[in-house]
C-alpha atoms as a PDB file:
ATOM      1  CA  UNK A   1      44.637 247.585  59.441  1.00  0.00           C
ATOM      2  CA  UNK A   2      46.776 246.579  61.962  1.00  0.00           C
ATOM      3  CA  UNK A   3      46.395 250.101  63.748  1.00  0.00           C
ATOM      4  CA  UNK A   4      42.540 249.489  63.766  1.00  0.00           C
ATOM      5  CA  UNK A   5      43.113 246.159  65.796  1.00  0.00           C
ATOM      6  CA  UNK A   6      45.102 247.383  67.938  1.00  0.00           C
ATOM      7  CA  UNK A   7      42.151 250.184  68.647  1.00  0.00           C
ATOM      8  CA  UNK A   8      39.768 247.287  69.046  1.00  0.00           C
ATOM      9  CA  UNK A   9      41.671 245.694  71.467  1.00  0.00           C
ATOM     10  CA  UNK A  10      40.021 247.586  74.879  1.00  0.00           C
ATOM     11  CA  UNK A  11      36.674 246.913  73.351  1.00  0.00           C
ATOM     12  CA  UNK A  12      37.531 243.057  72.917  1.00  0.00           C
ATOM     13  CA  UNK A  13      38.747 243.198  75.948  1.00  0.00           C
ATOM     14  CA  UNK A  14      35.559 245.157  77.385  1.00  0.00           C
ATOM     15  CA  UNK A  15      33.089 242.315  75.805  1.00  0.00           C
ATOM     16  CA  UNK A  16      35.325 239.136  77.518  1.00  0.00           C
ATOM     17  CA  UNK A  17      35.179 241.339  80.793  1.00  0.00           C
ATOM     18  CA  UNK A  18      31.521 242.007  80.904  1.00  0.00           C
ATOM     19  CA  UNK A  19      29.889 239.147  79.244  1.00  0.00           C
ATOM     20  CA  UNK A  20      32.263 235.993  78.965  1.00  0.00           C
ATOM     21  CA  UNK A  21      35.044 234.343  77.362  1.00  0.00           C
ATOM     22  CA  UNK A  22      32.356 233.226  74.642  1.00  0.00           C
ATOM     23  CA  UNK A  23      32.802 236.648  73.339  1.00  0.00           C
ATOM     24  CA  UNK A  24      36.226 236.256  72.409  1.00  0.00           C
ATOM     25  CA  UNK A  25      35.870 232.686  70.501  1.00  0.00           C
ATOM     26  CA  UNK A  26      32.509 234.405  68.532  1.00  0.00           C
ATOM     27  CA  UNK A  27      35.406 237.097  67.660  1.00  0.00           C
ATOM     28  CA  UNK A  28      37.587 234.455  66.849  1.00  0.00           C
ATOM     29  CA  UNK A  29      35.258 232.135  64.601  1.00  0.00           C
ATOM     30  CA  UNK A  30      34.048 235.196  62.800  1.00  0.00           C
ATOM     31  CA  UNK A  31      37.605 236.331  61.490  1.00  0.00           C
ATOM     32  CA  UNK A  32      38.153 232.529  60.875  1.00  0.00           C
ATOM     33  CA  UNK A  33      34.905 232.359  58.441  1.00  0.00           C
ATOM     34  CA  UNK A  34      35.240 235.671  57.245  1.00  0.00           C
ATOM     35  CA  UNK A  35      38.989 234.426  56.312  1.00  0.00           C
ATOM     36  CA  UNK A  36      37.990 231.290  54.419  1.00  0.00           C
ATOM     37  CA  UNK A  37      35.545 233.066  52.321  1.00  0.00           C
ATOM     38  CA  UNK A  38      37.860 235.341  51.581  1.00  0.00           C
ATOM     39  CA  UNK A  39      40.546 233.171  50.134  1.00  0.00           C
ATOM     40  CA  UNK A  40      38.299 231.311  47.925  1.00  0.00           C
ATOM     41  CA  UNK A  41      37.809 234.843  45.886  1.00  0.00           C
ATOM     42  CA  UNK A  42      41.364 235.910  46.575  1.00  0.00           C
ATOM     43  CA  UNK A  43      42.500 232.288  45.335  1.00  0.00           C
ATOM     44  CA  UNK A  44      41.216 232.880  42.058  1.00  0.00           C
ATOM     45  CA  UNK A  45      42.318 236.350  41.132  1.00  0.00           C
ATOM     46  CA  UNK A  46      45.750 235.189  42.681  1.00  0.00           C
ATOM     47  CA  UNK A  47      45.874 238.109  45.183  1.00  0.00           C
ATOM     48  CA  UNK A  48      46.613 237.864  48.765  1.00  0.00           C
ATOM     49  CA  UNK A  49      44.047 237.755  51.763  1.00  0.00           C
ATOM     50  CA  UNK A  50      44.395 241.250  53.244  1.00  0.00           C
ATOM     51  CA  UNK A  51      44.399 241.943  57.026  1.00  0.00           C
ATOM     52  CA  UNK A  52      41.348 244.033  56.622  1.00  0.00           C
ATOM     53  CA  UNK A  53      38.830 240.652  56.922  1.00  0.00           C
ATOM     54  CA  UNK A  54      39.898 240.233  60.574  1.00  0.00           C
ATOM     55  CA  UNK A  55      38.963 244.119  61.066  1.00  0.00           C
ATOM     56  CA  UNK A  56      35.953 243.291  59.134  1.00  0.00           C
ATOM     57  CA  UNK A  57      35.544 240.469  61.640  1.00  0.00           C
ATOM     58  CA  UNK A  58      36.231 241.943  64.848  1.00  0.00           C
ATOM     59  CA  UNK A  59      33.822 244.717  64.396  1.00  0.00           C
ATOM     60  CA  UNK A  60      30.935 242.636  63.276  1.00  0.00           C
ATOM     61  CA  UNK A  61      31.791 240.756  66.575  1.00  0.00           C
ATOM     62  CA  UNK A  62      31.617 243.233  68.984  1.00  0.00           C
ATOM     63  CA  UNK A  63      28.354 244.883  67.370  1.00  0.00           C
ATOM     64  CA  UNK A  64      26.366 241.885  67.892  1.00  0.00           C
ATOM     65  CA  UNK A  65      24.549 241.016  71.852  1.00  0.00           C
ATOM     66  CA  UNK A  66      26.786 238.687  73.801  1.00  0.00           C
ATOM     67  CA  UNK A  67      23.787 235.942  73.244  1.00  0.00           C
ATOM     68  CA  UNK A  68      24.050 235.810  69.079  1.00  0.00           C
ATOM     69  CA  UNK A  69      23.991 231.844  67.839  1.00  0.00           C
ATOM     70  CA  UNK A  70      27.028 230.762  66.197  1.00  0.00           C
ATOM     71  CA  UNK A  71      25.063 230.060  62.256  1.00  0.00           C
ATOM     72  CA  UNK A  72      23.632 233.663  62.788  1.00  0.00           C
ATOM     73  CA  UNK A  73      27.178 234.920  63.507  1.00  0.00           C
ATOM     74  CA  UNK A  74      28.813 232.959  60.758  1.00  0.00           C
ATOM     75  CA  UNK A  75      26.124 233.522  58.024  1.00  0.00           C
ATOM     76  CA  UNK A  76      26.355 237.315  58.553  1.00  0.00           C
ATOM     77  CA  UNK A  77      30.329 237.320  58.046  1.00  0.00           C
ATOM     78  CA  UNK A  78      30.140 234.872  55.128  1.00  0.00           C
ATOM     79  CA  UNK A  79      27.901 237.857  53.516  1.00  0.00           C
ATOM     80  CA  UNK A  80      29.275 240.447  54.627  1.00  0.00           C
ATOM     81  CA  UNK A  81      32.469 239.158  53.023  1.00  0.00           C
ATOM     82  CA  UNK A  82      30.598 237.640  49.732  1.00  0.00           C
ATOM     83  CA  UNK A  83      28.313 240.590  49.024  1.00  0.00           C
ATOM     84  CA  UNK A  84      29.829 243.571  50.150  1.00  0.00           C
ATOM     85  CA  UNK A  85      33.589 243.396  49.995  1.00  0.00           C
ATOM     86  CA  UNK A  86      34.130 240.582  47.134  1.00  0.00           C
ATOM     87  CA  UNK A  87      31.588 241.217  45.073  1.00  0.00           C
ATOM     88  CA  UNK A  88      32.836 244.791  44.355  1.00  0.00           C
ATOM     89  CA  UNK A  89      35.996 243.680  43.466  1.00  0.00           C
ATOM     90  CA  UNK A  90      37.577 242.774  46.970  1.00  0.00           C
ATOM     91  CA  UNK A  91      39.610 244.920  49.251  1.00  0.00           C
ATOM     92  CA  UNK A  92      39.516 248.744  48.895  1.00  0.00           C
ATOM     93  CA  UNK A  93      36.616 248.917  46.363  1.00  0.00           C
ATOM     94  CA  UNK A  94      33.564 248.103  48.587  1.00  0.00           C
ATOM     95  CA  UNK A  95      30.802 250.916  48.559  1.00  0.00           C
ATOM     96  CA  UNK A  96      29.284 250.079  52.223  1.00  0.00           C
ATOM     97  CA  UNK A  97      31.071 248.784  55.387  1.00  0.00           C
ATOM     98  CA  UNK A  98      31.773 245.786  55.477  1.00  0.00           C
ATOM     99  CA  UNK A  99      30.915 244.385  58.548  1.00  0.00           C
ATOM    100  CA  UNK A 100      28.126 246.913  58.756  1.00  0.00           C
ATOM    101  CA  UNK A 101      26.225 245.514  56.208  1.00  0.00           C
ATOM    102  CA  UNK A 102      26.824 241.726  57.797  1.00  0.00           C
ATOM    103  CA  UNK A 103      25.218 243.090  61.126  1.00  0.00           C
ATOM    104  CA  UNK A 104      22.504 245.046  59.043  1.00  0.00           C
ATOM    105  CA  UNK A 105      21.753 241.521  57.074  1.00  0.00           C
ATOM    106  CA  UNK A 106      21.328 239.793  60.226  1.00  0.00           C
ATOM    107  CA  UNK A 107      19.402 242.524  61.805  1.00  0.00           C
ATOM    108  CA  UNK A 108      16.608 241.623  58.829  1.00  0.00           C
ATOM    109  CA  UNK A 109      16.781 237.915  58.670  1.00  0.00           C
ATOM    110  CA  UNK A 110      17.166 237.131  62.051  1.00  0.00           C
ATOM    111  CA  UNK A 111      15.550 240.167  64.410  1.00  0.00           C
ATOM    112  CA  UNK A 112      14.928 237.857  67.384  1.00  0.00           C
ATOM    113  CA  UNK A 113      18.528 236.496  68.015  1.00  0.00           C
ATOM    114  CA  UNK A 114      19.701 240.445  67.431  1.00  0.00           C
ATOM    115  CA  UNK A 115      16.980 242.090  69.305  1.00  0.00           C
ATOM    116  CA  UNK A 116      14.990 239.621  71.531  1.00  0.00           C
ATOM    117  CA  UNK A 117      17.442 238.899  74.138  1.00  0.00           C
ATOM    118  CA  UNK A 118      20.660 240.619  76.197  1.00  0.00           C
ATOM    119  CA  UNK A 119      22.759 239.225  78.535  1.00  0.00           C
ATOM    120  CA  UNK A 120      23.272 241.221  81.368  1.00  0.00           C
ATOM    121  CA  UNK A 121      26.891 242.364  82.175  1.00  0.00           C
ATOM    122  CA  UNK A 122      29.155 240.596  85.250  1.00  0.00           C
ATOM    123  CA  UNK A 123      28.928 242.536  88.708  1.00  0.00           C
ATOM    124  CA  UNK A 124      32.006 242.074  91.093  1.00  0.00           C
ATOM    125  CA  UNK A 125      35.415 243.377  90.306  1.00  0.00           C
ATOM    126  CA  UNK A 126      37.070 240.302  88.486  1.00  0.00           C
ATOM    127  CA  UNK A 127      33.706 240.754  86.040  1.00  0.00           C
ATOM    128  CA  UNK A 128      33.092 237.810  83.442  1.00  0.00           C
ATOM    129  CA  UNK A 129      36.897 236.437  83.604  1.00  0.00           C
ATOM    130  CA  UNK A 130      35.782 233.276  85.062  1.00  0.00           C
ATOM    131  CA  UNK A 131      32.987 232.438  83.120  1.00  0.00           C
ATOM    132  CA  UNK A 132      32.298 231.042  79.677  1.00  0.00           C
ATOM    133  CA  UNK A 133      28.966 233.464  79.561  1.00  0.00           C
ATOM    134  CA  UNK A 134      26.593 235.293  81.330  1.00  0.00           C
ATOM    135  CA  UNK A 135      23.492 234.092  79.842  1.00  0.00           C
ATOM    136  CA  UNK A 136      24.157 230.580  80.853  1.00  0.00           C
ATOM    137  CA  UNK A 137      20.672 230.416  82.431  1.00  0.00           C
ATOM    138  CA  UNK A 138      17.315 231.579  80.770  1.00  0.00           C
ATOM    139  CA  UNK A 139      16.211 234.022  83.789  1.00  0.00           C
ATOM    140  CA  UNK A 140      19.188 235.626  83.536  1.00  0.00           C
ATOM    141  CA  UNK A 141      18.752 237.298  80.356  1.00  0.00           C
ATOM    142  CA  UNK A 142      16.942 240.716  80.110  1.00  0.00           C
ATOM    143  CA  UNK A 143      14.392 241.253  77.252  1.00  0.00           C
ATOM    144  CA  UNK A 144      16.011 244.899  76.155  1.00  0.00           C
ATOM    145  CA  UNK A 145      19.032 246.934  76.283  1.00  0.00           C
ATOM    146  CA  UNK A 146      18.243 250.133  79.005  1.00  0.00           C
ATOM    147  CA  UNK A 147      18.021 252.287  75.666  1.00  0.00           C
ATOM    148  CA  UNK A 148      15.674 250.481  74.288  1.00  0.00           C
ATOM    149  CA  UNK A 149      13.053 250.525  77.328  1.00  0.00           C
ATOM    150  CA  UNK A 150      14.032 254.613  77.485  1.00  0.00           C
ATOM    151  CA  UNK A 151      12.848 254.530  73.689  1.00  0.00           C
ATOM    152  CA  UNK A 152       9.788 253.033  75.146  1.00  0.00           C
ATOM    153  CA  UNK A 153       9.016 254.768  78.160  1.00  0.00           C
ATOM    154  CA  UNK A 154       9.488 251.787  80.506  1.00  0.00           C
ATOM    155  CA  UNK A 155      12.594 253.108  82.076  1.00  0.00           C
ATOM    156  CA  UNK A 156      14.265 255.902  82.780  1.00  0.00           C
ATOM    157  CA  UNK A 157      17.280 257.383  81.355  1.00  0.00           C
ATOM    158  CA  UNK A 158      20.759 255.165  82.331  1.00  0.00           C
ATOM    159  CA  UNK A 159      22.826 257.028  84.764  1.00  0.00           C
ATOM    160  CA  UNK A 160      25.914 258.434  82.631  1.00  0.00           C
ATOM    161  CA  UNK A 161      28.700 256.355  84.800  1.00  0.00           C
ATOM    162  CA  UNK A 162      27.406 252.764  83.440  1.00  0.00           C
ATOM    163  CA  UNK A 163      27.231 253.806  79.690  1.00  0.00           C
ATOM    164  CA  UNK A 164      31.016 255.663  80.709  1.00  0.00           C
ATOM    165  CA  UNK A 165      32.026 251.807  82.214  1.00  0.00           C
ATOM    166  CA  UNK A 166      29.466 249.559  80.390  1.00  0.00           C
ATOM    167  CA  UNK A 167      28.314 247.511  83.519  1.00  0.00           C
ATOM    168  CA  UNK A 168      24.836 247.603  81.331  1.00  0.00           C
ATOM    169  CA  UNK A 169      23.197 245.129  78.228  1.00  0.00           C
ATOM    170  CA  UNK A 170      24.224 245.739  74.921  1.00  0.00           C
ATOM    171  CA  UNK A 171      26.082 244.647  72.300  1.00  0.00           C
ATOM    172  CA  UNK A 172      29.195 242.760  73.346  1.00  0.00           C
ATOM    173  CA  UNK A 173      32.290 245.449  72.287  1.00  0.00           C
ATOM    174  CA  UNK A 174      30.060 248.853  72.836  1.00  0.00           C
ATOM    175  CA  UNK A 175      28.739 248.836  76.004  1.00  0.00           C
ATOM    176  CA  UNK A 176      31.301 251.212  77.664  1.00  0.00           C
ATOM    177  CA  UNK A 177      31.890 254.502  75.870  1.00  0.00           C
ATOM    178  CA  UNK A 178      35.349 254.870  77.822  1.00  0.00           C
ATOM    179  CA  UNK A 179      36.965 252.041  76.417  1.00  0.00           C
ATOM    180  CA  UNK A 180      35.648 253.142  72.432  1.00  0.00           C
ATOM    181  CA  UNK A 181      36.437 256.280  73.307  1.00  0.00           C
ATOM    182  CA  UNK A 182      40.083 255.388  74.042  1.00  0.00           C
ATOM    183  CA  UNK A 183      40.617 253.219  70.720  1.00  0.00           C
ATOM    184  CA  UNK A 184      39.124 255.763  69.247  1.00  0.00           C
ATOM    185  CA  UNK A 185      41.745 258.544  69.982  1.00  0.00           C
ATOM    186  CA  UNK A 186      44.167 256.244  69.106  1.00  0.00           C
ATOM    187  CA  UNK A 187      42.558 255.812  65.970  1.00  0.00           C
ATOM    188  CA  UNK A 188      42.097 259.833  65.196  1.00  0.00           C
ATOM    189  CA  UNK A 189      45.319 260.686  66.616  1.00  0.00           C
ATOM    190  CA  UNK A 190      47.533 258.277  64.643  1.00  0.00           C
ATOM    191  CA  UNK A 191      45.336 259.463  61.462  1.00  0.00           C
ATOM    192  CA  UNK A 192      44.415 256.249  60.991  1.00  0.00           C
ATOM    193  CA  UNK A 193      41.037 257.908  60.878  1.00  0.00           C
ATOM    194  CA  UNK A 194      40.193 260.958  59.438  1.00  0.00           C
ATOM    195  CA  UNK A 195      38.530 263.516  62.344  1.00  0.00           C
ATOM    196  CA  UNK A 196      36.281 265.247  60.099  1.00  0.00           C
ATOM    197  CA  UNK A 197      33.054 262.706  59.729  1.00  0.00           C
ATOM    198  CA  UNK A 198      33.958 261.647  63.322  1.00  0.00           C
ATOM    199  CA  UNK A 199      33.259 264.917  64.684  1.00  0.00           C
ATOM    200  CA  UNK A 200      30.592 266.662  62.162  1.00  0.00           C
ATOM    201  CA  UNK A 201      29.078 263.202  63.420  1.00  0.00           C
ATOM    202  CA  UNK A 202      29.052 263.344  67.370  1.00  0.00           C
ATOM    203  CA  UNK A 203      28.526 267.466  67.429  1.00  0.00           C
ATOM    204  CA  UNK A 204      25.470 267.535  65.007  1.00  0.00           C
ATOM    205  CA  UNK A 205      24.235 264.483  66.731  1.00  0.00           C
ATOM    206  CA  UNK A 206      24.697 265.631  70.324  1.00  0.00           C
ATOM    207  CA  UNK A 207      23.419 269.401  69.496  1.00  0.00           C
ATOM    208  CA  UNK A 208      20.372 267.718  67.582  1.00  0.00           C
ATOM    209  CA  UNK A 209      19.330 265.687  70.607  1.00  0.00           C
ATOM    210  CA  UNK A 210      19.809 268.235  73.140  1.00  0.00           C
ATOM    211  CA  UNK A 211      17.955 270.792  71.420  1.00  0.00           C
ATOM    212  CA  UNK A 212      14.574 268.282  71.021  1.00  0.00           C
ATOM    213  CA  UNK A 213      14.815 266.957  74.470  1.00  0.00           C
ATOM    214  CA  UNK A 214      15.026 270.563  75.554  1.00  0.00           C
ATOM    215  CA  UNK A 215      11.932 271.284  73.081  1.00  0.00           C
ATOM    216  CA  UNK A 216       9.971 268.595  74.447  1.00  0.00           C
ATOM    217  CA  UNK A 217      10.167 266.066  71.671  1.00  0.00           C
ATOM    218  CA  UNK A 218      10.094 262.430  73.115  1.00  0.00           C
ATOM    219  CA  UNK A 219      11.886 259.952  73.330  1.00  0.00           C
ATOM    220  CA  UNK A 220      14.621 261.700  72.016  1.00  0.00           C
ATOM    221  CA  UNK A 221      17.408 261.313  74.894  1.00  0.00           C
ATOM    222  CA  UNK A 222      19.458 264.561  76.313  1.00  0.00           C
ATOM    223  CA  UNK A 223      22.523 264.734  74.631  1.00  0.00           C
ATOM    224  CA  UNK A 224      25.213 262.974  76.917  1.00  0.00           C
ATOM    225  CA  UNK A 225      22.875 259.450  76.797  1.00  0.00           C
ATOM    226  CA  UNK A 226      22.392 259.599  73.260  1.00  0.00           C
ATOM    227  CA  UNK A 227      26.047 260.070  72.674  1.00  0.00           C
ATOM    228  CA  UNK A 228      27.744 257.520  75.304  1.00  0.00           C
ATOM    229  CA  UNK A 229      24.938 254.995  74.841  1.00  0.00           C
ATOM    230  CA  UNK A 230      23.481 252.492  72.419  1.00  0.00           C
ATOM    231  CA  UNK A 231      26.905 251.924  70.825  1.00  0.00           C
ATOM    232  CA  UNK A 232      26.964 255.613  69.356  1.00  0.00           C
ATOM    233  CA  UNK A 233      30.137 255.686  69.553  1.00  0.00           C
ATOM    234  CA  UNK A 234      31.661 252.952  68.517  1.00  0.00           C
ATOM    235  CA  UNK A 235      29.705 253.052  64.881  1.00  0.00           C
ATOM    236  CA  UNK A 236      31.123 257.227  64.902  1.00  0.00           C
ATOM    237  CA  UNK A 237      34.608 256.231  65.307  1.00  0.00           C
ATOM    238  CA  UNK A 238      35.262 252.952  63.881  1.00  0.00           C
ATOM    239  CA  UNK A 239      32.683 252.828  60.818  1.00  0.00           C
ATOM    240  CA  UNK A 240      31.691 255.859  59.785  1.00  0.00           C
ATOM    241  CA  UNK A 241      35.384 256.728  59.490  1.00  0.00           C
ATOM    242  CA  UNK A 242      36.153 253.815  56.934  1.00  0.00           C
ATOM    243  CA  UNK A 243      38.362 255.597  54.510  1.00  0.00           C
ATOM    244  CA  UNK A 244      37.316 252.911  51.676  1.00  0.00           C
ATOM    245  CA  UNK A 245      33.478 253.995  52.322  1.00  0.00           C
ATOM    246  CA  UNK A 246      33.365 257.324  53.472  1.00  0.00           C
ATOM    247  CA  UNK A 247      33.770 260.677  51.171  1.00  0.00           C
ATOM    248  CA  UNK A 248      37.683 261.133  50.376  1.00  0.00           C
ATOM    249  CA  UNK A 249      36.842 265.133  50.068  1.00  0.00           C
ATOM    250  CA  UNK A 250      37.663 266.961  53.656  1.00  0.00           C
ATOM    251  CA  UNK A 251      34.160 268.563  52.813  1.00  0.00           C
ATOM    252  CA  UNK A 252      32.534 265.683  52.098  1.00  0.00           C
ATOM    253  CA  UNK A 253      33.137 263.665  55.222  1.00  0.00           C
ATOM    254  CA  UNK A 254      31.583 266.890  57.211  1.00  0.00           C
ATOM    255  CA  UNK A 255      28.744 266.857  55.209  1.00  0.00           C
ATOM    256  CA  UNK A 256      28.212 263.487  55.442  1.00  0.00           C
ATOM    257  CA  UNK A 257      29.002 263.059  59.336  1.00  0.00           C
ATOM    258  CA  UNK A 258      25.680 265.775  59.193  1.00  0.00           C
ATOM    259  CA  UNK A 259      23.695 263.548  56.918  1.00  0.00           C
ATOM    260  CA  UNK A 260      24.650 260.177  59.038  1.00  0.00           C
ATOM    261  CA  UNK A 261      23.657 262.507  62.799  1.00  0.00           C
ATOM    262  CA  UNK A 262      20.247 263.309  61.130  1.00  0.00           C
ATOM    263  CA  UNK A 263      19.163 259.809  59.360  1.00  0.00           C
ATOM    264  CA  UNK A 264      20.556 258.523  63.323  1.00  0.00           C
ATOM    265  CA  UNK A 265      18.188 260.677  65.125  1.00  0.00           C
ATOM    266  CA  UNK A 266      15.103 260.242  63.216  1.00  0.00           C
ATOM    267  CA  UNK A 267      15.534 256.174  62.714  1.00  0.00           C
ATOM    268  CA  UNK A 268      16.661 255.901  66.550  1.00  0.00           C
ATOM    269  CA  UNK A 269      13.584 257.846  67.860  1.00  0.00           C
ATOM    270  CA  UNK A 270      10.715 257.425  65.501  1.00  0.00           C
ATOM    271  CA  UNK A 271      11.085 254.343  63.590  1.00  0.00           C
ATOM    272  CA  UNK A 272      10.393 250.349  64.967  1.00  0.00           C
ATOM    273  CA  UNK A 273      14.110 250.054  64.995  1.00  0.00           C
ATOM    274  CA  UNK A 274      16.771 250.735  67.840  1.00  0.00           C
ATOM    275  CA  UNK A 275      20.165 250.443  65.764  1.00  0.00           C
ATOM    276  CA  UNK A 276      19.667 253.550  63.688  1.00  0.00           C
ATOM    277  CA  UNK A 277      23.106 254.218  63.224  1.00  0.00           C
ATOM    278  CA  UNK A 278      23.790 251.430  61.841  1.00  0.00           C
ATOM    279  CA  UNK A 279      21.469 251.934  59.129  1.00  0.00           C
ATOM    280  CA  UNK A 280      22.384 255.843  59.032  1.00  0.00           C
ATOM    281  CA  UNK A 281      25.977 254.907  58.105  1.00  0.00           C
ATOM    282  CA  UNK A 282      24.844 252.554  55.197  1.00  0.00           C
ATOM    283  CA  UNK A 283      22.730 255.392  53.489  1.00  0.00           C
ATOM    284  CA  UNK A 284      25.970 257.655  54.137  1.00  0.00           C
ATOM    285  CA  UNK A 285      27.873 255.068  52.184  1.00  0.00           C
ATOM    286  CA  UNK A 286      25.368 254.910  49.885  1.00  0.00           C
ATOM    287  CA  UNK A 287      25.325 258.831  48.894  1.00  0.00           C
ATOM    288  CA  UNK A 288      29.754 259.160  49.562  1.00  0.00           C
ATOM    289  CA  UNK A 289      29.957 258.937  46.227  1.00  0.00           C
ATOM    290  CA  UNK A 290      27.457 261.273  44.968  1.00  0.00           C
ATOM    291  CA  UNK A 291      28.663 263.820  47.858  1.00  0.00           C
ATOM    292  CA  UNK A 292      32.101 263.660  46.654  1.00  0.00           C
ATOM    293  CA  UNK A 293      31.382 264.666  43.526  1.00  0.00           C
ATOM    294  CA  UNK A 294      29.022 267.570  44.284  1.00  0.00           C
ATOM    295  CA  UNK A 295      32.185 268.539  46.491  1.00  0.00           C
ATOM    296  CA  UNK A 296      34.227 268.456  43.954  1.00  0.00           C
ATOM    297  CA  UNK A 297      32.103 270.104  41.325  1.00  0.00           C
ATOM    298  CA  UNK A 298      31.900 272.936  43.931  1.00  0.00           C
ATOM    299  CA  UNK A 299      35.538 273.334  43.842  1.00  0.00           C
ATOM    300  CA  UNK A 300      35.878 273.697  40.993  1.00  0.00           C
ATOM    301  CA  UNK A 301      33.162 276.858  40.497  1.00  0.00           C
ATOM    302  CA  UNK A 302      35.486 278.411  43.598  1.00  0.00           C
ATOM    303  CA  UNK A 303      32.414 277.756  46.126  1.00  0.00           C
ATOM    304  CA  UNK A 304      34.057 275.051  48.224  1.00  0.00           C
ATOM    305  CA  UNK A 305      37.551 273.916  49.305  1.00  0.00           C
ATOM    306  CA  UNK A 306      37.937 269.808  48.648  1.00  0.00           C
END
């Protein structure tokens, strides 16, 4: 757990840059909430608080636009924590994400305070460091991330060096690829994540999206914008590598890295919503389980290795 924070710590350090020092207390009161509910359940089965509710925290943080309101930020960690960490027994028997499912719960009950506005990033090289926020006034907050008016044809496609940097809107922690990408490494490198979801993941996704664009198919993005933007990324490296909710068969993370590229793609591009990863990884959570043991069941016939 503490490996993972220490991975998060360029993209927390990313969101304060680009958007504010309000970024960092949201970060802050979510791991404090998230906390508290926490040791109300731990309390009464006597166990400790673990570390993981300030990952859980942290990531919900920096998945959510720099303009969230603080009861939408704190209801969606309260559930997150209630319904689906503690409610499945508490740390290291949860079947989703954590703090996926928080953002996801959100996402439904509140769609304008996730969706409606984004504050644009600081310009100038000292960025956001001076400021509290960058939507401090109301004309200075955009109606749509640049992936979202690609989706619609309003815009064209973001030049590749701003998602690389993240000097664009988005969600706090994910704007600039380079920075998840370098937590990331960390992450796979230490084998604090496993690489074989993470990569199944970004190839299948990146190979699916170039081929349609190449084909014609709109608004499916060329590869390099659908991988470095829209917080792609982030949700390949840092959730869909949760070892409590992803397969635990080497064979089984692949196949579900596929499974998660695919549902990304066609929720993405041809659904109402924009954060179809998000929802990709929940229904890969949702089917570990059952892929595991068709893995498994596999080995054992001699098809597959585990």
């Amino acid at each position: 757990m503490r490996r993972v924070l220490l991975a998060l710590l360029p993209c927390a350090g990313g969101a304060v840059y680009f958007f504010g020092w309000r970024s960092l207390a949201l970060a802050l009161g979510a791991c404090a909430i998230g906390f508290l509910v926490e040791f109300a359940f731990c309390r009464r089965r006597r166990e400790p608080v673990s570390e993981a509710v300030f990952v859980t925290g942290l990531l919900y943080t920096l998945a959510l636009p720099p303009t969230v309101p603080w009861h939408v930020l704190l209801i969606g960690m309260a559930f997150a924590v209630i319904f689906a960490k503690e409610a499945f027994g508490g740390f290291g028997r949860n079947i989703f994400n954590p703090a996926l499912a928080g953002r996801c719960f959100v996402y439904v009950c509140f769609p304008t305070a996730l969706t409606a506005t984004w504050a644009p990033p600081a310009a100038g090289g000292a960025g956001a460091l001076a400021q509290w926020t960058t939507a401090g006034a109301v004309d200075a907050v955009t109606s749509a991330t640049p992936l979202a008016l690609l989706k619609a044809g309003q815009a064209p496609a973001p030049p590749v060096q701003d998602l690389l940097f993240g000097r664009i809107a988005g969600s706090m922690g994910v704007t600039s690829a380079l920075l998840i990408l370098i937590g990331g490494l960390y992450l796979l490198l230490s084998r604090t994540a496993r690489w074989g979801t993470a990569l199944s993941l970004v190839i299948s996704y990146a190979a699916l999206c170039e081929l349609l664009h190449r084909l014609g198919v709109r608004p499916v993005p060329p590869a390099a914008v659908a991988v470095l933007g829209g917080g792609f990324l982030f949700g390949a490296l840092f959730m869909a590598t949760d070892p409590v909710s992803s397969p635990s068969t080497r064979a089984g993370r692949v196949i579900c890295g596929i499974l998660i590229a695919v549902c990304t793609l066609v929720i993405r591009n041809f659904s109402v919503f924009n954060g179809g990863l998000m929802f990709a990884i929940l229904l890969g959570n949702m089917f570990g389980p059952i892929i595991d043991y068709a893995v498994l069941q596999a080995k054992r016939r001699g098809e597959v290795p585990a």
